[in-house]
N, C-alpha and C. Protein backbone atom coordinates (compact mmCIF):
# COMPACT_ATOMS: atom_id res chain seq x y z
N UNK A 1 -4.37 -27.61 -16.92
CA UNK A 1 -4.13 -27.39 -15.51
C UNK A 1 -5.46 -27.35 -14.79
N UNK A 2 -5.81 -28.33 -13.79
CA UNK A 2 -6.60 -27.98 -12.72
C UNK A 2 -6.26 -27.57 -11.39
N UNK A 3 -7.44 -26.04 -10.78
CA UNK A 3 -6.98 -25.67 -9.87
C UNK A 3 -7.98 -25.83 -8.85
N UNK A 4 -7.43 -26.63 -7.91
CA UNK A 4 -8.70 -26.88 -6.44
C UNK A 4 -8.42 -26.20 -5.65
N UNK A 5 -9.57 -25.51 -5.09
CA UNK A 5 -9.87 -24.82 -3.87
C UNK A 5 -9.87 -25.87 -2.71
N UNK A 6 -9.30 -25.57 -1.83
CA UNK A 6 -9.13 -26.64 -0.19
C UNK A 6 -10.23 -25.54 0.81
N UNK A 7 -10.52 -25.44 1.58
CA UNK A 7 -10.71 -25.43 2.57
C UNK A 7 -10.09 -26.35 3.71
N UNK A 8 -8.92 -25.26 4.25
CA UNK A 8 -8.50 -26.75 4.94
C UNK A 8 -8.71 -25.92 6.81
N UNK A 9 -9.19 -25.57 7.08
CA UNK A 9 -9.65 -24.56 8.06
C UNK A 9 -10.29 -25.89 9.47
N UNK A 10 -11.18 -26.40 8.61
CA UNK A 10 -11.61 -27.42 8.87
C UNK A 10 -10.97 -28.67 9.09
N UNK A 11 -9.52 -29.19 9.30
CA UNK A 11 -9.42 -30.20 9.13
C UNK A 11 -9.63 -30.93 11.06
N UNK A 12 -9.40 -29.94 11.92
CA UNK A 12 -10.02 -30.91 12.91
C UNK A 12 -10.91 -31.70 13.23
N UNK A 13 -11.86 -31.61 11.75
CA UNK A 13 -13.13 -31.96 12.12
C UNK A 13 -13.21 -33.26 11.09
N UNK A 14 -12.31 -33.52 10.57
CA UNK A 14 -12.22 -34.83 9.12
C UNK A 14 -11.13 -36.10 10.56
N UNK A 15 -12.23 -37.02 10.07
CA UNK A 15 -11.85 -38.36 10.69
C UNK A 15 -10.50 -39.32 9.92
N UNK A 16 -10.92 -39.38 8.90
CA UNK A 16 -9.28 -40.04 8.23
C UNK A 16 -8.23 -39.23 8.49
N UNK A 17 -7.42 -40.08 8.95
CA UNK A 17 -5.82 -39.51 9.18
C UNK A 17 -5.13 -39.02 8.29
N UNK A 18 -5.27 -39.48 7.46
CA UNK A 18 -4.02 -39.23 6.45
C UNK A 18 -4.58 -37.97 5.65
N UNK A 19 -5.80 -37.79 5.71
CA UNK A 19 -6.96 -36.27 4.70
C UNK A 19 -6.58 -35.50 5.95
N UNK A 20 -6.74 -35.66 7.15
CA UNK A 20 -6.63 -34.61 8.65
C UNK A 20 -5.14 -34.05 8.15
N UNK A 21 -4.61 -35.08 8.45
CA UNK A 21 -2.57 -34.34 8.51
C UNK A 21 -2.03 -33.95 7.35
N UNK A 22 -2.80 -33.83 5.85
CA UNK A 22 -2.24 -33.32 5.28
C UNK A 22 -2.97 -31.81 5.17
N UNK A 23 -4.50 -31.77 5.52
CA UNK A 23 -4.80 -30.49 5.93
C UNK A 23 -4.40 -30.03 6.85
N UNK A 24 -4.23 -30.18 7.75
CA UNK A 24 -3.15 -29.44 9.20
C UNK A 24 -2.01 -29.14 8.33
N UNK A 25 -1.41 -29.96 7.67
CA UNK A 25 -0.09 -29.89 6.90
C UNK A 25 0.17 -28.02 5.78
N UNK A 26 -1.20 -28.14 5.43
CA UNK A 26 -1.83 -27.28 4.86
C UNK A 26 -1.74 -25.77 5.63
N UNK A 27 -2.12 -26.16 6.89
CA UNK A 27 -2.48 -24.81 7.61
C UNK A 27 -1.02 -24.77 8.14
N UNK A 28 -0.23 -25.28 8.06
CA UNK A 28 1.48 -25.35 8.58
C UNK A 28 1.40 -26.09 9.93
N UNK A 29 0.82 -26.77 10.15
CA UNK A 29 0.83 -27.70 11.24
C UNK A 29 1.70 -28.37 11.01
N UNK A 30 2.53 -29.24 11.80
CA UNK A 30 3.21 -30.41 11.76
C UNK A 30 2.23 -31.81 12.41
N UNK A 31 2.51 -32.19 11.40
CA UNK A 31 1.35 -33.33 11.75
C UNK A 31 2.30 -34.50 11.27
N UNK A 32 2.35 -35.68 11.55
CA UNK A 32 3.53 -36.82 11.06
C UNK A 32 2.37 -37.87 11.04
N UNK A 33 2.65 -38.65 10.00
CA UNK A 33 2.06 -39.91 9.70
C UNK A 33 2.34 -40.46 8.36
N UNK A 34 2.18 -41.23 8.09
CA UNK A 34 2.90 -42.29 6.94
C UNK A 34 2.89 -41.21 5.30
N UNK A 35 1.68 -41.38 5.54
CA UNK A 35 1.26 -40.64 4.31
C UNK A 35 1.86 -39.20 4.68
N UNK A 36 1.87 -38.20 5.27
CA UNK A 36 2.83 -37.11 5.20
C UNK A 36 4.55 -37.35 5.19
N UNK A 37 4.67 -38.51 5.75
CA UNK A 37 6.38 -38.53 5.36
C UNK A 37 6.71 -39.12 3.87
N UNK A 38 5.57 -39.72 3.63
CA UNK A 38 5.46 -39.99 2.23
C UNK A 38 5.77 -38.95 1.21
N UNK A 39 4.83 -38.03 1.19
CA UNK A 39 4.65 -37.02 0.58
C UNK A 39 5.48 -36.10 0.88
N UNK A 40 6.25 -35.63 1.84
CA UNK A 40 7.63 -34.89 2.53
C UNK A 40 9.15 -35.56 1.98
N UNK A 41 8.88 -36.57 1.80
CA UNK A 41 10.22 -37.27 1.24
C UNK A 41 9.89 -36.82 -0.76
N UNK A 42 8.86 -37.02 -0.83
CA UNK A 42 8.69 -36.57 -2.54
C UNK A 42 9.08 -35.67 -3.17
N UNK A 43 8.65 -34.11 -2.04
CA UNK A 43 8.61 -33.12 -2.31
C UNK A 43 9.90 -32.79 -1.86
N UNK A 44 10.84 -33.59 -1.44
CA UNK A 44 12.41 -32.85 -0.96
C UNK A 44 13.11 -33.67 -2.03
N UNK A 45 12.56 -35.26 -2.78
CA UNK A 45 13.47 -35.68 -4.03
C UNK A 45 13.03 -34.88 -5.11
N UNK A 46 11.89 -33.79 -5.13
CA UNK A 46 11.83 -33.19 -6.55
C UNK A 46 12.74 -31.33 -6.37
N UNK A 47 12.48 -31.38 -4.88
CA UNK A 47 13.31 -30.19 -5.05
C UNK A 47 14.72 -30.09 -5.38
N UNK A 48 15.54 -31.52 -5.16
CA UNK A 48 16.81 -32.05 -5.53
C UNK A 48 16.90 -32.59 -6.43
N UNK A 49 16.24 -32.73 -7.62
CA UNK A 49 16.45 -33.52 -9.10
C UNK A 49 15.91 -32.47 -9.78
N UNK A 50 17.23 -32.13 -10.29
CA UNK A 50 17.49 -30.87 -11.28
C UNK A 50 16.45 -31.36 -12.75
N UNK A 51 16.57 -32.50 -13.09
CA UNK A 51 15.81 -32.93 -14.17
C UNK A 51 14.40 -32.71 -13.86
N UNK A 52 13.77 -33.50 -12.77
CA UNK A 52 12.20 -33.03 -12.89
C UNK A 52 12.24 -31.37 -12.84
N UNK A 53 12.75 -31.30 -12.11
CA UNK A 53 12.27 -29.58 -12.13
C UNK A 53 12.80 -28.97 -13.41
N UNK A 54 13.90 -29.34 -13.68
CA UNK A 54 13.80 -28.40 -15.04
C UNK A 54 12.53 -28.79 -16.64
N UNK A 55 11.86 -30.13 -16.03
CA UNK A 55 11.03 -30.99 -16.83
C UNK A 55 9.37 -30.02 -16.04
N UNK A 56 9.15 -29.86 -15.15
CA UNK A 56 8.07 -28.87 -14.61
C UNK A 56 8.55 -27.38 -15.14
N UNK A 57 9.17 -26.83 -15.18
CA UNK A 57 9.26 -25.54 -15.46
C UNK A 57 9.25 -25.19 -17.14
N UNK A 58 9.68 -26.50 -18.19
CA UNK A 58 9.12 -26.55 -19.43
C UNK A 58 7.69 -26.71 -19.03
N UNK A 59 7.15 -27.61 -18.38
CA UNK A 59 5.94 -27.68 -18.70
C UNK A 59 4.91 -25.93 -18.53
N UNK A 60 5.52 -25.86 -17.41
CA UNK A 60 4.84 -24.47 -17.13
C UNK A 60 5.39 -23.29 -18.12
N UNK A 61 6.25 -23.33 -19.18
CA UNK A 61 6.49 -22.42 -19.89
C UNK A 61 5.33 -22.38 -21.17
N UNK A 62 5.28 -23.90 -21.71
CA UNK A 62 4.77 -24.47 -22.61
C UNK A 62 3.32 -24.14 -22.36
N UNK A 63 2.47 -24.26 -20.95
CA UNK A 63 1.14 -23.80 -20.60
C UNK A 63 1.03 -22.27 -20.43
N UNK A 64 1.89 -21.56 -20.36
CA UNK A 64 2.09 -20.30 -20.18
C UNK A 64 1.88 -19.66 -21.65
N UNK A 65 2.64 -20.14 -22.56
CA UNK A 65 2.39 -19.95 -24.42
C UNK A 65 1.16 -20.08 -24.28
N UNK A 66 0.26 -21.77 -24.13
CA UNK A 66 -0.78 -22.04 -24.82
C UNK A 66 -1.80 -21.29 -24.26
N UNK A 67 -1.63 -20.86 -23.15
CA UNK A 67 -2.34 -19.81 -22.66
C UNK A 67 -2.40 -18.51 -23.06
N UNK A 68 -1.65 -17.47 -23.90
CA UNK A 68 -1.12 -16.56 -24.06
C UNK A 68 -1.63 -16.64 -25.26
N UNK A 69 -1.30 -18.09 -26.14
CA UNK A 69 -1.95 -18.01 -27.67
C UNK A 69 -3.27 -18.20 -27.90
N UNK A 70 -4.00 -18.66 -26.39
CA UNK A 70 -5.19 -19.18 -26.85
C UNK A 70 -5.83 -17.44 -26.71
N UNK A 71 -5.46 -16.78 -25.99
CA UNK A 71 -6.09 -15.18 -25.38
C UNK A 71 -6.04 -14.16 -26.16
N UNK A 72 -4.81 -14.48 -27.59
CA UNK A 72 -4.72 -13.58 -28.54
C UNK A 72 -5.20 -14.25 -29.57
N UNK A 73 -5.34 -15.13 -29.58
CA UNK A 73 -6.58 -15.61 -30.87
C UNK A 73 -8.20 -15.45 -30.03
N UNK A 74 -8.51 -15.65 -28.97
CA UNK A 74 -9.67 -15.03 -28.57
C UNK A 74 -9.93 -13.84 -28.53
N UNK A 75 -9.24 -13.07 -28.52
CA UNK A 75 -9.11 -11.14 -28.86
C UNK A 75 -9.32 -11.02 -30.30
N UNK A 76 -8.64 -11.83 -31.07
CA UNK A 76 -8.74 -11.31 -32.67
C UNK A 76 -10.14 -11.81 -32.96
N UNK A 77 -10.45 -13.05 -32.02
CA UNK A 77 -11.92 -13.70 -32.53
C UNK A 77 -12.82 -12.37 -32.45
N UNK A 78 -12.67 -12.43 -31.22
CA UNK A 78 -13.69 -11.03 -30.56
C UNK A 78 -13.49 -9.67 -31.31
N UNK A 79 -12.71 -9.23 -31.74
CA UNK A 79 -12.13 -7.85 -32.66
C UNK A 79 -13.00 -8.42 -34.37
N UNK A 80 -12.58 -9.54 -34.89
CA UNK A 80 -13.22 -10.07 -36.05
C UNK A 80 -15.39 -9.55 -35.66
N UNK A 81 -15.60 -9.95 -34.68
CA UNK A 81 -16.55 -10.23 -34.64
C UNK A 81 -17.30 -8.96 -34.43
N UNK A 82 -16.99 -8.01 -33.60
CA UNK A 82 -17.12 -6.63 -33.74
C UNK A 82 -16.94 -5.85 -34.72
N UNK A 83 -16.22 -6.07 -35.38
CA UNK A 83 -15.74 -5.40 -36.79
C UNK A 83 -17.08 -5.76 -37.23
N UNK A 84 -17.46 -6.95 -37.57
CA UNK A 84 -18.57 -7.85 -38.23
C UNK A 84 -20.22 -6.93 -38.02
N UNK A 85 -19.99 -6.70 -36.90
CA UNK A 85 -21.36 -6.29 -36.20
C UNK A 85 -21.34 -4.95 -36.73
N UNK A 86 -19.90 -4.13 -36.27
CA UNK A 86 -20.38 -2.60 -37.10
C UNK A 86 -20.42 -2.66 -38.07
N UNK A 87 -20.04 -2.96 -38.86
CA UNK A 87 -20.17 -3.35 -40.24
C UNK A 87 -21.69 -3.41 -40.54
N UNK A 88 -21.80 -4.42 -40.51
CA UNK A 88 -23.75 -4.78 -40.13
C UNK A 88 -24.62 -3.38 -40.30
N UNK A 89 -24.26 -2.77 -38.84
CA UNK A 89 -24.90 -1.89 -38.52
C UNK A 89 -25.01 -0.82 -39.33
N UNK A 90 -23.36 -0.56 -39.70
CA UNK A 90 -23.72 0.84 -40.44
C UNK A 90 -24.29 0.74 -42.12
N UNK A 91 -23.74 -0.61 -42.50
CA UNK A 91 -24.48 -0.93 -44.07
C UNK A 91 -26.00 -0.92 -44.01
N UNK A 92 -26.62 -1.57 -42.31
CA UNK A 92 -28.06 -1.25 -42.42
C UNK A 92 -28.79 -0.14 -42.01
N UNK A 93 -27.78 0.99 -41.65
CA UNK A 93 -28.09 2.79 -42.01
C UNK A 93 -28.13 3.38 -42.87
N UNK A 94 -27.00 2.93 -43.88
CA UNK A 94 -27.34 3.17 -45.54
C UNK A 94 -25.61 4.02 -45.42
N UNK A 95 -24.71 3.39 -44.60
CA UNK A 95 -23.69 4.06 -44.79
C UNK A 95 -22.94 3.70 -45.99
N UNK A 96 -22.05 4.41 -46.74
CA UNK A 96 -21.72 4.06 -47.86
C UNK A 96 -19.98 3.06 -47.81
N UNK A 97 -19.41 2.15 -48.44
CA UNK A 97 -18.43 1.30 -47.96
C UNK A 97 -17.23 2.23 -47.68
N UNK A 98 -16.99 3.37 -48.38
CA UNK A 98 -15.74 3.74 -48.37
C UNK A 98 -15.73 4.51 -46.63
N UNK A 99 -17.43 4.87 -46.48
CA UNK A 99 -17.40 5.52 -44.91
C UNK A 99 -17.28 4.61 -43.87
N UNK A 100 -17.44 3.26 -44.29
CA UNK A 100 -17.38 2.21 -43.32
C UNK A 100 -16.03 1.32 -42.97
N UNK A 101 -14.97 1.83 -44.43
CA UNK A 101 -14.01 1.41 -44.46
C UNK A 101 -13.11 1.89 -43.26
N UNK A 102 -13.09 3.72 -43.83
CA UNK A 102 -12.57 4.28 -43.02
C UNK A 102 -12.70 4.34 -41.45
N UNK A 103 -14.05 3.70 -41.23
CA UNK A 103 -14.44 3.68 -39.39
C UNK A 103 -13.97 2.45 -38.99
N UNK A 104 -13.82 1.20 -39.88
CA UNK A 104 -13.80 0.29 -39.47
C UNK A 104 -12.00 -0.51 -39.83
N UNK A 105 -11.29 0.75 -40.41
CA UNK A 105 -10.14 0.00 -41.07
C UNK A 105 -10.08 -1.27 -41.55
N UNK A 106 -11.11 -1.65 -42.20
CA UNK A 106 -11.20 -2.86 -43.26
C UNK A 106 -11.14 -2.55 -44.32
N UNK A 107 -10.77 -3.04 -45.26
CA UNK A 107 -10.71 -3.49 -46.76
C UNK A 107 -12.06 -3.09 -47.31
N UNK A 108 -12.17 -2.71 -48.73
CA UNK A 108 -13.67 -2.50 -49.23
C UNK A 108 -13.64 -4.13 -49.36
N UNK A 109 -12.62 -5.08 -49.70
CA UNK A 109 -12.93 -6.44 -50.38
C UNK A 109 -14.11 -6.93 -48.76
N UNK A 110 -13.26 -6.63 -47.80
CA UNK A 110 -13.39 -7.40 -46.52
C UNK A 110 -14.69 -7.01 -45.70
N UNK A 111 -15.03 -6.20 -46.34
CA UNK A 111 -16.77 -5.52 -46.16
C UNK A 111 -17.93 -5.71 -46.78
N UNK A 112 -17.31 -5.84 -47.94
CA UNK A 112 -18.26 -6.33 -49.24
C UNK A 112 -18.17 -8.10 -49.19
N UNK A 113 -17.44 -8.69 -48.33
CA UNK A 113 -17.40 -10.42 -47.68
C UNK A 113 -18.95 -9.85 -46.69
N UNK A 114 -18.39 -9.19 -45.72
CA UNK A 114 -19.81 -9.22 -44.81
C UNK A 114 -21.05 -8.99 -45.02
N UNK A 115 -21.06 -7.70 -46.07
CA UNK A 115 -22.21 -7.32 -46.52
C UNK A 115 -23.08 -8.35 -47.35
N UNK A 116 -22.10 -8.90 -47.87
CA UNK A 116 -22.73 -10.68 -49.52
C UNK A 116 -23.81 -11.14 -48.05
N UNK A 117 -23.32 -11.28 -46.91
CA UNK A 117 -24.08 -12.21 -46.23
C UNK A 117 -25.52 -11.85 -46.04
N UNK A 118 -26.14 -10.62 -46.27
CA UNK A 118 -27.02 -10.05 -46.20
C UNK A 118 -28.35 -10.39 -46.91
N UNK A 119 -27.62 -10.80 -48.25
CA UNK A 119 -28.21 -10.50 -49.73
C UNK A 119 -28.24 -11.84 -50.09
């Protein structure tokens, strides 16, 4: 999904017609010209065809998941990686694994993975 910012505040001041009236269009102007009845006739055959729209609202479910899955695998990345770091830290205080286990609710196996990297 890309999302553009308009400024359409400005459109009295844009010389092409068809960029002017759909920014006026924007600010709720009524502005008429080819290209807006164009685009007005589109947007009233998609609000009446049950198929595209029910074909947009998968899509937006489907980006809604991949979004959702990409944010909880970036949390576990980020949680993995912190774990990683205290870990680090307290093995290079001289903490002992079973005290690091318990702070860090990891595995002795899954500590003694981080710590190998050291050595």
């Amino acid at each position: 999904t890309t999302k553009i910012l308009v400024n359409s505040s400005a459109a009295h001041k844009v010389e092409e017609e068809n960029l002017r009236g759909f920014l006026e269009y924007m600010n709720g102007r009524e502005t008429e010209n080819d290209f807006l009845k164009s685009l007005k006739e589109q947007i009233e055959t998609f609000k009446h065809n049950n198929r595209m729209r029910e074909e947009y609202m998968y899509r937006m479910t489907v980006e809604d998941e991949i979004r959702h899955d990409a944010l909880q695998q970036g949390m576990q990345q980020g949680e993995k990686k912190r774990n990683t770091d205290i870990v680090l830290r307290m093995f290079s205080k001289g903490f002992d694994m079973e005290t690091i286990s318990e702070c860090t609710e990891l595995t002795l196996e899954e500590i003694k993975k981080i710590t190998d990297r050291l050595q």
